[in-house]
N, C-alpha and C. Protein backbone atom coordinates (compact mmCIF):
# COMPACT_ATOMS: atom_id res chain seq x y z
N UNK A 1 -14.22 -17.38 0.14
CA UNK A 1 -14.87 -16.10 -0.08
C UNK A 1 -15.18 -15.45 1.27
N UNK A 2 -15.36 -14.43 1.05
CA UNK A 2 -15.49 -13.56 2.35
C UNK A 2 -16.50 -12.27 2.49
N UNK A 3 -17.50 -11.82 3.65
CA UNK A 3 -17.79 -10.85 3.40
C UNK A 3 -17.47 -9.80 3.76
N UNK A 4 -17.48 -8.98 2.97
CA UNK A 4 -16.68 -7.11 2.91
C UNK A 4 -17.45 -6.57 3.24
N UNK A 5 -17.01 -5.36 4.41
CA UNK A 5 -18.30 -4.15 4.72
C UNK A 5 -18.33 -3.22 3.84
N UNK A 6 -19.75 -3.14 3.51
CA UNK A 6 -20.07 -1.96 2.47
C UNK A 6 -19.94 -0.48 3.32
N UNK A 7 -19.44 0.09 2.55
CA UNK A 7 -19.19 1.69 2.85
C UNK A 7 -20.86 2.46 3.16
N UNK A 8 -21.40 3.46 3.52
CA UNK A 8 -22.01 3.94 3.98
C UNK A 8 -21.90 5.74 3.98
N UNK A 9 -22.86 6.33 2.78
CA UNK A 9 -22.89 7.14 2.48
C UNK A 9 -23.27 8.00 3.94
N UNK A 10 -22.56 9.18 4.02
CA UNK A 10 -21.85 10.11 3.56
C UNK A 10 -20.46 9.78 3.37
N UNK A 11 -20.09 8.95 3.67
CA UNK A 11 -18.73 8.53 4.07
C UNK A 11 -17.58 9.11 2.62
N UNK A 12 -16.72 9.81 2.85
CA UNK A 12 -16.07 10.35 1.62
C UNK A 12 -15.14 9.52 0.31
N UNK A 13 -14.93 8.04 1.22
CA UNK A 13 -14.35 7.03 -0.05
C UNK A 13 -15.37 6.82 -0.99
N UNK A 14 -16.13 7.27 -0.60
CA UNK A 14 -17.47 7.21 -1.88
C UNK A 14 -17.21 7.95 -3.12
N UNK A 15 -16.92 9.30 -2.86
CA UNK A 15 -16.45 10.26 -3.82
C UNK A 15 -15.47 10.36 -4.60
N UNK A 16 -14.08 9.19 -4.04
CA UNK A 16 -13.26 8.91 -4.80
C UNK A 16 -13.11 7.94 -6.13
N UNK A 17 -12.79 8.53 -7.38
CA UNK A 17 -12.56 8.28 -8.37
C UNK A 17 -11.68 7.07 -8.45
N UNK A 18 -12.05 5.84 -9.02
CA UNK A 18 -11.29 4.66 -8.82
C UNK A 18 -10.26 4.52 -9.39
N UNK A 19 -9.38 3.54 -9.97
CA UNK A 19 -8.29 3.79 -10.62
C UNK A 19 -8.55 2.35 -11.48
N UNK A 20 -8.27 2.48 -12.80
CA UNK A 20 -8.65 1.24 -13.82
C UNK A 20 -7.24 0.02 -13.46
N UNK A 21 -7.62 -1.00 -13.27
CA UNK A 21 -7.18 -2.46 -12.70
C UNK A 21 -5.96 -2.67 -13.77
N UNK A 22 -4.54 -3.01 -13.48
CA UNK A 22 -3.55 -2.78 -14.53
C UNK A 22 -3.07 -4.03 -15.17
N UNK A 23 -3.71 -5.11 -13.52
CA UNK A 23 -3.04 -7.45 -13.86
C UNK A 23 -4.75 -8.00 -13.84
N UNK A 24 -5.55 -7.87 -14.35
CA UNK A 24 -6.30 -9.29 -14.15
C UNK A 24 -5.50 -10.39 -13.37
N UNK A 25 -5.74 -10.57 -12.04
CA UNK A 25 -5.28 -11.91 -11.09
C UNK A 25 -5.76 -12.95 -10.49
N UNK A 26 -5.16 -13.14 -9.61
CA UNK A 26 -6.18 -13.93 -8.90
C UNK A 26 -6.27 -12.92 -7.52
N UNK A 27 -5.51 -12.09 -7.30
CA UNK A 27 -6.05 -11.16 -5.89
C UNK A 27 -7.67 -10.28 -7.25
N UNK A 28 -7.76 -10.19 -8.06
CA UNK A 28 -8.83 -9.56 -8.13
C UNK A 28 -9.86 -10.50 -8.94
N UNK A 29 -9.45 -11.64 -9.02
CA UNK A 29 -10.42 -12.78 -9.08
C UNK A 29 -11.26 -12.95 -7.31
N UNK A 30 -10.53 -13.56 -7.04
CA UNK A 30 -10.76 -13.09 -5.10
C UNK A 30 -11.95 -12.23 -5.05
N UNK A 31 -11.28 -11.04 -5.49
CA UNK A 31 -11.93 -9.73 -4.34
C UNK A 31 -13.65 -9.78 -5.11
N UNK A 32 -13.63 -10.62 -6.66
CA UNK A 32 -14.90 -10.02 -7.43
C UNK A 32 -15.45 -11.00 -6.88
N UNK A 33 -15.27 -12.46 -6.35
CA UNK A 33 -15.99 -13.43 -5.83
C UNK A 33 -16.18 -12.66 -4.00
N UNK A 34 -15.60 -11.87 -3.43
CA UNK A 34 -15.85 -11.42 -2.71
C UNK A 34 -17.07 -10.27 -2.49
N UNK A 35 -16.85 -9.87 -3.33
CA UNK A 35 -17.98 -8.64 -3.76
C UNK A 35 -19.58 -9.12 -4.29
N UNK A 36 -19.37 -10.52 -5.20
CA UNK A 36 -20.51 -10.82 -5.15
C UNK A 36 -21.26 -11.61 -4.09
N UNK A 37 -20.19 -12.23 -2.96
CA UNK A 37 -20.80 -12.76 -1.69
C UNK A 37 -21.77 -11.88 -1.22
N UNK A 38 -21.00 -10.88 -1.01
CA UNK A 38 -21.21 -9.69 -0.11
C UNK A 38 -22.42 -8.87 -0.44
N UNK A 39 -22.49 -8.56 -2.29
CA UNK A 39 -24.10 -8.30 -2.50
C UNK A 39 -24.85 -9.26 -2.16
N UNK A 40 -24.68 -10.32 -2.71
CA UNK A 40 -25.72 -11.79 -2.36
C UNK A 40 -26.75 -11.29 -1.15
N UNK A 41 -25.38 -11.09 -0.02
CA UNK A 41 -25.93 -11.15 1.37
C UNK A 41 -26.23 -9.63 1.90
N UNK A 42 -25.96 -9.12 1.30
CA UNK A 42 -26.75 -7.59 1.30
C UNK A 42 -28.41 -7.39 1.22
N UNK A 43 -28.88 -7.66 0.74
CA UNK A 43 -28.96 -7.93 -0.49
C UNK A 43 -29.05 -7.36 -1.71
N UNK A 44 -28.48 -7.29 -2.87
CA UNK A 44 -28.55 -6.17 -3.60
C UNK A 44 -28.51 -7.00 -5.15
N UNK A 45 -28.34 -5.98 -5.99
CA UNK A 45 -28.29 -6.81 -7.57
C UNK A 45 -26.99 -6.29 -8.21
N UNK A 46 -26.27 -5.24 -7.54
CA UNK A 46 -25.09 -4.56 -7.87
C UNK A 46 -23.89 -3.97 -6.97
N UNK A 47 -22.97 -4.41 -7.41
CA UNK A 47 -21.65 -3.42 -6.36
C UNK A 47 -20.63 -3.07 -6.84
N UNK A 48 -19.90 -2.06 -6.63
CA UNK A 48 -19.13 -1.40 -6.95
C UNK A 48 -17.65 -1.44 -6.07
N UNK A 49 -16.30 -2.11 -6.46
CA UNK A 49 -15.71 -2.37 -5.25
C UNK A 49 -15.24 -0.92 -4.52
N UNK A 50 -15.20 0.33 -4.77
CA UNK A 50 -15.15 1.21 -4.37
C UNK A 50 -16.16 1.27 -2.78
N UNK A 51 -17.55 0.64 -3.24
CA UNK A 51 -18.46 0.36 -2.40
C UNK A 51 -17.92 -0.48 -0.93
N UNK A 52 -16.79 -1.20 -0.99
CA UNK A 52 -16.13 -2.09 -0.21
C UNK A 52 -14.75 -0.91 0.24
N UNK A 53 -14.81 -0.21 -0.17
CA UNK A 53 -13.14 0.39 0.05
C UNK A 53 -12.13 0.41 -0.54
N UNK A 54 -12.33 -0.30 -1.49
CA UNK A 54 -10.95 -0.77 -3.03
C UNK A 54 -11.44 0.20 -4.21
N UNK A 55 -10.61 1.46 -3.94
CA UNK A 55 -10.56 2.37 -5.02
C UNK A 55 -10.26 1.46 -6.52
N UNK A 56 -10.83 0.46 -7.16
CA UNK A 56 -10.29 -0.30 -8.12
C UNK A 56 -11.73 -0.29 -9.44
N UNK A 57 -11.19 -0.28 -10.11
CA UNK A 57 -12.30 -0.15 -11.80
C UNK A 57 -12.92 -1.79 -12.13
N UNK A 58 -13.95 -2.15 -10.59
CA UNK A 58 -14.40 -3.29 -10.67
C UNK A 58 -16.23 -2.97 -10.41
N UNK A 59 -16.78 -3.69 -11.00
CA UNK A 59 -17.89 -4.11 -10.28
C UNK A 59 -19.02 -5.55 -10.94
N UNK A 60 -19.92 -5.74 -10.14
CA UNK A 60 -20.46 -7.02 -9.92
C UNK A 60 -22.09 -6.46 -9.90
N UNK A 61 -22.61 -7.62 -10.72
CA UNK A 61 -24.21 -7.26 -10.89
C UNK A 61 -24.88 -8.79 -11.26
N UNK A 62 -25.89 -9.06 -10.74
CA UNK A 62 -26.62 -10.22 -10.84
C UNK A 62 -27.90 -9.85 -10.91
N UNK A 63 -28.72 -9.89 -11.99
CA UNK A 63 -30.08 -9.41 -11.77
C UNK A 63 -31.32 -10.72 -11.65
N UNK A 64 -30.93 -11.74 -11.37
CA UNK A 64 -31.38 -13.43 -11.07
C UNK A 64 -32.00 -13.10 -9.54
N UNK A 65 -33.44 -13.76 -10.14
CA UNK A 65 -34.31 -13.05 -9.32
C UNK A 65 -34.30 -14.59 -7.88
N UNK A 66 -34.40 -14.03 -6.98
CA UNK A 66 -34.04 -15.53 -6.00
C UNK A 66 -34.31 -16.77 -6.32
N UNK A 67 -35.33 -17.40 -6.57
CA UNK A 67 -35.90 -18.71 -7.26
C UNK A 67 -35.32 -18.61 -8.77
N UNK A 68 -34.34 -18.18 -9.69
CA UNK A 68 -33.47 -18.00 -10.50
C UNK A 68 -32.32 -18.73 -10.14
N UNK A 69 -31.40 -19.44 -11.44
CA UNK A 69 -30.18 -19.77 -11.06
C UNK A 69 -29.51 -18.33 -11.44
N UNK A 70 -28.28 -18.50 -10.24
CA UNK A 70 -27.76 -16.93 -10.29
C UNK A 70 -26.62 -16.75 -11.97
N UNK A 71 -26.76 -15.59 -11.79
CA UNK A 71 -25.98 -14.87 -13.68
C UNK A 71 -25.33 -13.76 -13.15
N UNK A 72 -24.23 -14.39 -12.51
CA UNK A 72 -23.19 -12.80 -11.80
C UNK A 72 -22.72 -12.67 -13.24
N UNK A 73 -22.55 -11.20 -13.32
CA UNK A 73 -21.34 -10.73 -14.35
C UNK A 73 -20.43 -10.03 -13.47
N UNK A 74 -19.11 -10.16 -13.81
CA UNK A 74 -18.10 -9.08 -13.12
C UNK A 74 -17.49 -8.93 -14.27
N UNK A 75 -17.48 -7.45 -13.95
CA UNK A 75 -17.16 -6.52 -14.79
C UNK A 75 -15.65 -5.57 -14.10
N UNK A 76 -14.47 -5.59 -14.94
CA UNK A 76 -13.26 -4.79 -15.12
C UNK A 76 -13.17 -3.91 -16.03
N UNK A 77 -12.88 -2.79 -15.38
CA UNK A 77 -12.32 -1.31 -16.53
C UNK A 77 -13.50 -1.44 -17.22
N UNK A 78 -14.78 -1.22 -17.11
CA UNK A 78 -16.13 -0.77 -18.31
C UNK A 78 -15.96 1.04 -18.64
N UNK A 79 -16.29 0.37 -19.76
CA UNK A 79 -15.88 1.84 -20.43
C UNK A 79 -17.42 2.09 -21.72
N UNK A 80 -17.86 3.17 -21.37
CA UNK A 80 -19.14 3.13 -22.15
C UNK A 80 -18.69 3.32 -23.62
N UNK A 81 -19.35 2.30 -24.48
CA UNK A 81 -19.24 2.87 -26.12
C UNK A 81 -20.15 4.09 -26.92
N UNK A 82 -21.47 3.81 -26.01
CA UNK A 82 -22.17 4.12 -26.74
C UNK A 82 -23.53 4.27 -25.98
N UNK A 83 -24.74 5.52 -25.88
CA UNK A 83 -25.62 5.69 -25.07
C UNK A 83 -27.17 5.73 -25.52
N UNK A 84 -27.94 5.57 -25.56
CA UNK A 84 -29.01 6.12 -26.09
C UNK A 84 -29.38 7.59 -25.62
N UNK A 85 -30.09 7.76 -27.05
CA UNK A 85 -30.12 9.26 -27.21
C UNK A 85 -31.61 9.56 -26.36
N UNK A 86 -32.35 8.78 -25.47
CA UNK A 86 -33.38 8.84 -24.96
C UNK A 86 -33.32 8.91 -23.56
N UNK A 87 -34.10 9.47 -22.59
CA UNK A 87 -33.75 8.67 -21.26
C UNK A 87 -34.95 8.00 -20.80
N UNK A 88 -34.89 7.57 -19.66
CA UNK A 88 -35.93 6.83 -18.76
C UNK A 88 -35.67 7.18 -17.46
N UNK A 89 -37.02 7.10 -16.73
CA UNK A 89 -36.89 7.23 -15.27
C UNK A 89 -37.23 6.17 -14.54
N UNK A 90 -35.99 5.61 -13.56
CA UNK A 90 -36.26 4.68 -13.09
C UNK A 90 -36.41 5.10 -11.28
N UNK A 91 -36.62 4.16 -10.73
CA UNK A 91 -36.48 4.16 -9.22
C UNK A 91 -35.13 3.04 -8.54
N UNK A 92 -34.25 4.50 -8.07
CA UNK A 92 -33.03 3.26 -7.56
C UNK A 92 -32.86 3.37 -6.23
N UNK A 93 -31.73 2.24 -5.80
CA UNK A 93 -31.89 2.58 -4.33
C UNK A 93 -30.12 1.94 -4.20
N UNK A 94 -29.47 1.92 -3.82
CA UNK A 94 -28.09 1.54 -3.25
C UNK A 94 -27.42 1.10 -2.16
N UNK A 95 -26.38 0.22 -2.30
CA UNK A 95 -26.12 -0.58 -1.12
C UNK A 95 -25.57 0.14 0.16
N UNK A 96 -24.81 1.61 -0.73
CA UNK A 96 -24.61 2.22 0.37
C UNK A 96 -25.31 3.36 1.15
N UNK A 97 -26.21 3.40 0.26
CA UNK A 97 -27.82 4.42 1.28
C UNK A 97 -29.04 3.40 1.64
N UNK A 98 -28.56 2.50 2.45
CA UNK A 98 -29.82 1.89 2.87
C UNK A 98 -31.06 2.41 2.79
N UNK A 99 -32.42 1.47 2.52
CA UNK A 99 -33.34 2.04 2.77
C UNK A 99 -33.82 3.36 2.09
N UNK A 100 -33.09 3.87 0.96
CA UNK A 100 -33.05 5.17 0.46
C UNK A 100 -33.66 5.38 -1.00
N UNK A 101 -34.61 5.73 -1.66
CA UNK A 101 -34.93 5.42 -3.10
C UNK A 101 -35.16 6.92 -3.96
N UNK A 102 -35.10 7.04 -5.06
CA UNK A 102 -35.40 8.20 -5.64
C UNK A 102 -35.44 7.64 -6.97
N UNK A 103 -35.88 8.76 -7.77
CA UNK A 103 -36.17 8.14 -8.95
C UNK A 103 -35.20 9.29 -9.94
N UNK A 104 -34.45 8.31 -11.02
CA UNK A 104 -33.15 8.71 -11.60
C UNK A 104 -33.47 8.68 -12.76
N UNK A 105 -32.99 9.95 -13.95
CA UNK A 105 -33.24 9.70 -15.18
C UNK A 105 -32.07 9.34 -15.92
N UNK A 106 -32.05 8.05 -16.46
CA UNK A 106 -30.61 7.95 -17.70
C UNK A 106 -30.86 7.37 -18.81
N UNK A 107 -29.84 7.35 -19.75
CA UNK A 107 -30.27 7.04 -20.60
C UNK A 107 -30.85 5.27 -20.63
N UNK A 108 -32.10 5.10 -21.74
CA UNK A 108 -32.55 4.17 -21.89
C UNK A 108 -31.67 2.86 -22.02
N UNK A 109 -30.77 2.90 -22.70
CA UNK A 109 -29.87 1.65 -22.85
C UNK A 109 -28.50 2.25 -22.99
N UNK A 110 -27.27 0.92 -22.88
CA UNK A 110 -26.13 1.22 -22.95
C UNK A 110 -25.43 0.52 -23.40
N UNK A 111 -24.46 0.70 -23.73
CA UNK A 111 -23.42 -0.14 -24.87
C UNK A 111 -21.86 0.15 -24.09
N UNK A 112 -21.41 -0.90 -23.10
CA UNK A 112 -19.94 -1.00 -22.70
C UNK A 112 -18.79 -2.06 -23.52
N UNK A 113 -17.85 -1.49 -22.98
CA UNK A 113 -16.55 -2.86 -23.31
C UNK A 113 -15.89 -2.39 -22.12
N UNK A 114 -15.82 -4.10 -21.45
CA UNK A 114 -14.76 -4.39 -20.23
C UNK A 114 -14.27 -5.65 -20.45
N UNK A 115 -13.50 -5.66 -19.34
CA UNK A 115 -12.63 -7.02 -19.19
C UNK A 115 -13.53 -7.94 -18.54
N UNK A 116 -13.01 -9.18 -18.46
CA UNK A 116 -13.98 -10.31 -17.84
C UNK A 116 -13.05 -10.42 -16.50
N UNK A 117 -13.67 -11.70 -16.13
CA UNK A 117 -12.78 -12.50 -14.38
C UNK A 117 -11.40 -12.47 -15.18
N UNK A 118 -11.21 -13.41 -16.91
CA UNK A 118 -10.15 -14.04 -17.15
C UNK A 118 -9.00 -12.86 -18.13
N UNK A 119 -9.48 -11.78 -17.68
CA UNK A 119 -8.98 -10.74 -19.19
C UNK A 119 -8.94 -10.35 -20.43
N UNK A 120 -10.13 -11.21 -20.61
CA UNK A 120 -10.63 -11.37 -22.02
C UNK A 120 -11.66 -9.90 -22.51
N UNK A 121 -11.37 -9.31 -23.59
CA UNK A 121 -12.19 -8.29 -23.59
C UNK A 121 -13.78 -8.72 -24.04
N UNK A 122 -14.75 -8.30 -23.43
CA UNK A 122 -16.20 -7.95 -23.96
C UNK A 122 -16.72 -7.09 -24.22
N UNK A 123 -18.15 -7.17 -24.73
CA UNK A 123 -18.85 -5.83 -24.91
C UNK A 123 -20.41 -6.33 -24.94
N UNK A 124 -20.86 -5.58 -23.87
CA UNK A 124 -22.41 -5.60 -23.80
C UNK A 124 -23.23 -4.42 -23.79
N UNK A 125 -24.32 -5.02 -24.42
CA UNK A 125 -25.41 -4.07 -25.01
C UNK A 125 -26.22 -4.03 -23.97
N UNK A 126 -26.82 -3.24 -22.85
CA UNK A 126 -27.85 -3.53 -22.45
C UNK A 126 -29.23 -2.42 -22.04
N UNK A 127 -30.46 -2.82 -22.17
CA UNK A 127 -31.75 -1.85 -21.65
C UNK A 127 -32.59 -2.46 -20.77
N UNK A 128 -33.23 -1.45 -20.34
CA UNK A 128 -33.89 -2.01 -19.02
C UNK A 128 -33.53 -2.01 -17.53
N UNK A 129 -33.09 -3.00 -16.69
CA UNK A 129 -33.00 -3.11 -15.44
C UNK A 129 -31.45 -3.08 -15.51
N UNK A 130 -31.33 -3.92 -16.78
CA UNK A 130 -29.66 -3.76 -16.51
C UNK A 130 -28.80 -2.96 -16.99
N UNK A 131 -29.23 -2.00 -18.12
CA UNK A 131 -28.57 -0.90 -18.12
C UNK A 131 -28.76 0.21 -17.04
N UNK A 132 -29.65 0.32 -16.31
CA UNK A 132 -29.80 1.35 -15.43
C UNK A 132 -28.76 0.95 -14.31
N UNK A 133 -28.46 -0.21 -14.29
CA UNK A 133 -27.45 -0.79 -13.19
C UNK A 133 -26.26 -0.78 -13.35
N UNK A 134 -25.82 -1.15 -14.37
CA UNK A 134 -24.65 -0.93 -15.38
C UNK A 134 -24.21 0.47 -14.82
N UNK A 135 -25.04 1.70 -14.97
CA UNK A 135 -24.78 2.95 -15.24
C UNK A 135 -24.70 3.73 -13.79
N UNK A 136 -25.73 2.78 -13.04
CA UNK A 136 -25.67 3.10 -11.76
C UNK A 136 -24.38 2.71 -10.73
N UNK A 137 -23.42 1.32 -11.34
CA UNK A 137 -22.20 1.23 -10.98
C UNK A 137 -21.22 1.95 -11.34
N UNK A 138 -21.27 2.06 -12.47
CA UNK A 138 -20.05 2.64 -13.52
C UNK A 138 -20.47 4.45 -12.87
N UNK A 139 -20.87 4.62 -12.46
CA UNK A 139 -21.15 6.44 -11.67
C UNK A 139 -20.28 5.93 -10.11
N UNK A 140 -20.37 4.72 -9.63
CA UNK A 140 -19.58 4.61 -8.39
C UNK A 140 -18.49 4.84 -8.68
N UNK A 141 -17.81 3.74 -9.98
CA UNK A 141 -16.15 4.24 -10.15
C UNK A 141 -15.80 5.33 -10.24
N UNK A 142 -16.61 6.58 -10.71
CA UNK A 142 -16.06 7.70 -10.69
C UNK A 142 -16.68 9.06 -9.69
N UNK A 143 -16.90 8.45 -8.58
CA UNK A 143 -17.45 8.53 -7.27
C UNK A 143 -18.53 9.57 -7.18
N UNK A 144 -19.62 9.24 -8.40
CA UNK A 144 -20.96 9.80 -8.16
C UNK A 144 -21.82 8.52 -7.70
N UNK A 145 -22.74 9.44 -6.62
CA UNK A 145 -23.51 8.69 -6.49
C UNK A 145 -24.98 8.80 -7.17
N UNK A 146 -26.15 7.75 -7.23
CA UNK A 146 -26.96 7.76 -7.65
C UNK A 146 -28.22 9.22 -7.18
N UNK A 147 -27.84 9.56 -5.63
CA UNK A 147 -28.76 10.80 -5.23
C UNK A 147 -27.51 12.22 -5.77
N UNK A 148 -26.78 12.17 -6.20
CA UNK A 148 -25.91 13.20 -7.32
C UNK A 148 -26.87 13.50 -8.82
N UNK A 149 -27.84 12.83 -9.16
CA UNK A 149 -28.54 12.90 -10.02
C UNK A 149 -29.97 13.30 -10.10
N UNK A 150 -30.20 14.12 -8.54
CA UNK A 150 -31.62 14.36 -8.22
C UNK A 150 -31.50 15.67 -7.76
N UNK A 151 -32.40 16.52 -7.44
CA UNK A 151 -32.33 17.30 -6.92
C UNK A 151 -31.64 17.64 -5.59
N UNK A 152 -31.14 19.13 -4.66
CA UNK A 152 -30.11 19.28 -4.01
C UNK A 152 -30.88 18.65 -2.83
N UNK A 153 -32.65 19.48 -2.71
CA UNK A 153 -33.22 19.44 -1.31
C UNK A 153 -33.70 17.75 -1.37
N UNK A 154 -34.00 16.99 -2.48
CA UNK A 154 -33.83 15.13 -1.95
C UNK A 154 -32.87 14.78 -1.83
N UNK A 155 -31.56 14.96 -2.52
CA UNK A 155 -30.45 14.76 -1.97
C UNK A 155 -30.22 15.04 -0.53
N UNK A 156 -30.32 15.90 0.03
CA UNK A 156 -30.14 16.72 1.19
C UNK A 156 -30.88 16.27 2.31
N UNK A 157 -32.38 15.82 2.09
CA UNK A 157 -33.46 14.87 2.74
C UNK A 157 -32.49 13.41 2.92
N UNK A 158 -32.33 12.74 1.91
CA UNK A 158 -31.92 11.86 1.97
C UNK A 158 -30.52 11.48 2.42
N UNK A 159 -29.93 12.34 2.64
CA UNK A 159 -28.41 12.52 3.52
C UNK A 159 -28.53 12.53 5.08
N UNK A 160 -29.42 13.51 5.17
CA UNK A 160 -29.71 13.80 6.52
C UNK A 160 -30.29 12.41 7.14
N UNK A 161 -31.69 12.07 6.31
CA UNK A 161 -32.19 10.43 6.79
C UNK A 161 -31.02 9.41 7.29
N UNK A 162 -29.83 9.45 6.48
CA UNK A 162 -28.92 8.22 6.96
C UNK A 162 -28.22 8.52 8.07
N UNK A 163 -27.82 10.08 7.91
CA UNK A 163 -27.12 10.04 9.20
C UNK A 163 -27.88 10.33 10.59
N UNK A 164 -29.04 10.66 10.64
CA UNK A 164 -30.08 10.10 11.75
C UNK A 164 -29.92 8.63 11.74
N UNK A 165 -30.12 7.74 10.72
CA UNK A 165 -30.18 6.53 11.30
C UNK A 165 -28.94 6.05 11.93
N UNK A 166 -27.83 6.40 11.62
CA UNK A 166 -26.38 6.05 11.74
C UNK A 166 -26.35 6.52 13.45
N UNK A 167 -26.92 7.44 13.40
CA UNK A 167 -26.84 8.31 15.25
C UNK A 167 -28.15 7.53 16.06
N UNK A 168 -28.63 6.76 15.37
CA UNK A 168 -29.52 6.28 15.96
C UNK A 168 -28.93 4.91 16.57
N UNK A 169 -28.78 3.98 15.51
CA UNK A 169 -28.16 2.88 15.53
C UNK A 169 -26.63 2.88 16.75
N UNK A 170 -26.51 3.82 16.57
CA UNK A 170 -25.02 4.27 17.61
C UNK A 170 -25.37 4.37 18.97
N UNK A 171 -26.27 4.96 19.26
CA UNK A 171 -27.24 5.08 21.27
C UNK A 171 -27.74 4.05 21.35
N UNK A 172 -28.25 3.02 20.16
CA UNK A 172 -28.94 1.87 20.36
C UNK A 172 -29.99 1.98 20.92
């Protein structure tokens, strides 16, 4: 396994729309054990391989809290069935806006079907922490991001914040 650099908003591979995975393999067995290294050590509870640079209809979520044995799911081609007719506001933050949080309204729970590691089809129901995550990946594959869902001037705050830090980090 290996770790992958996460992309870094503004950066424009962000915005690109992924493309749904056509072989379940072992190059994308690989890359999902790669992706969950890579959150592990991020640290994060979700990624999107778009997030890595692989325009591909993958992502990885573990919501196993550290003193937890870990519960990765990787998830291929998710495709929503079904939404609640309610929303909720949560507070998110992302691997590729460090340090960055706002608070996002979606719907309360969600209902997908994807592929597994082995190509087997599933379907999960979920509310709470992990549908907001679910929903918060599945917006990467189709290259929204989570501050796309807030207003222009926090969006705009929060754009500007990274790339100060990015010009910061750069003069050292």
């Amino acid at each position: 396994m290996a770790l992958l650099p996460i992309i870094h908003a503004p950066d424009p591979r962000l915005k690109v729309k992924s493309a749904p995975v056509e072989k379940v393999d072992a190059s994308i067995a690989k890359l999902l054990d790669d992706m969950l290294q890579t959150m592990y050590a991020a640290p994060g509870i979700g990624l999107a391989a778009i997030q890595v640079g692989v325009p591909k209809r993958l992502l990885v979520i573990d919501l196993a809290k550290d003193d937890e044995p870990k519960q990765p799911l990787k998830i291929i081609n998710p495709e929503v069935i079904d939404l609640a007719e309610t929303d909720k506001i949560w507070e998110e933050g992302c691997l590729s806006l460090p340090e960055q949080y706002a608070e996002v309204e979606r719907p309360e729970w969600v209902e997908i079907k994807y592929l597994d590691e082995t190509g087997a089809e599933r379907r999960l129901k979920a509310d709470g922490v992990l549908a907001v995550c679910l929903q918060h990946e599945m917006d990467h594959l189709d290259g929204i991001l989570f501050v796309d869902h807030i207003s222009a001037v926090k969006r705009n705050m929060i754009l500007r914040k990274l790339v100060k830090q990015r010009r910061m980090k750069a003069t050292g």
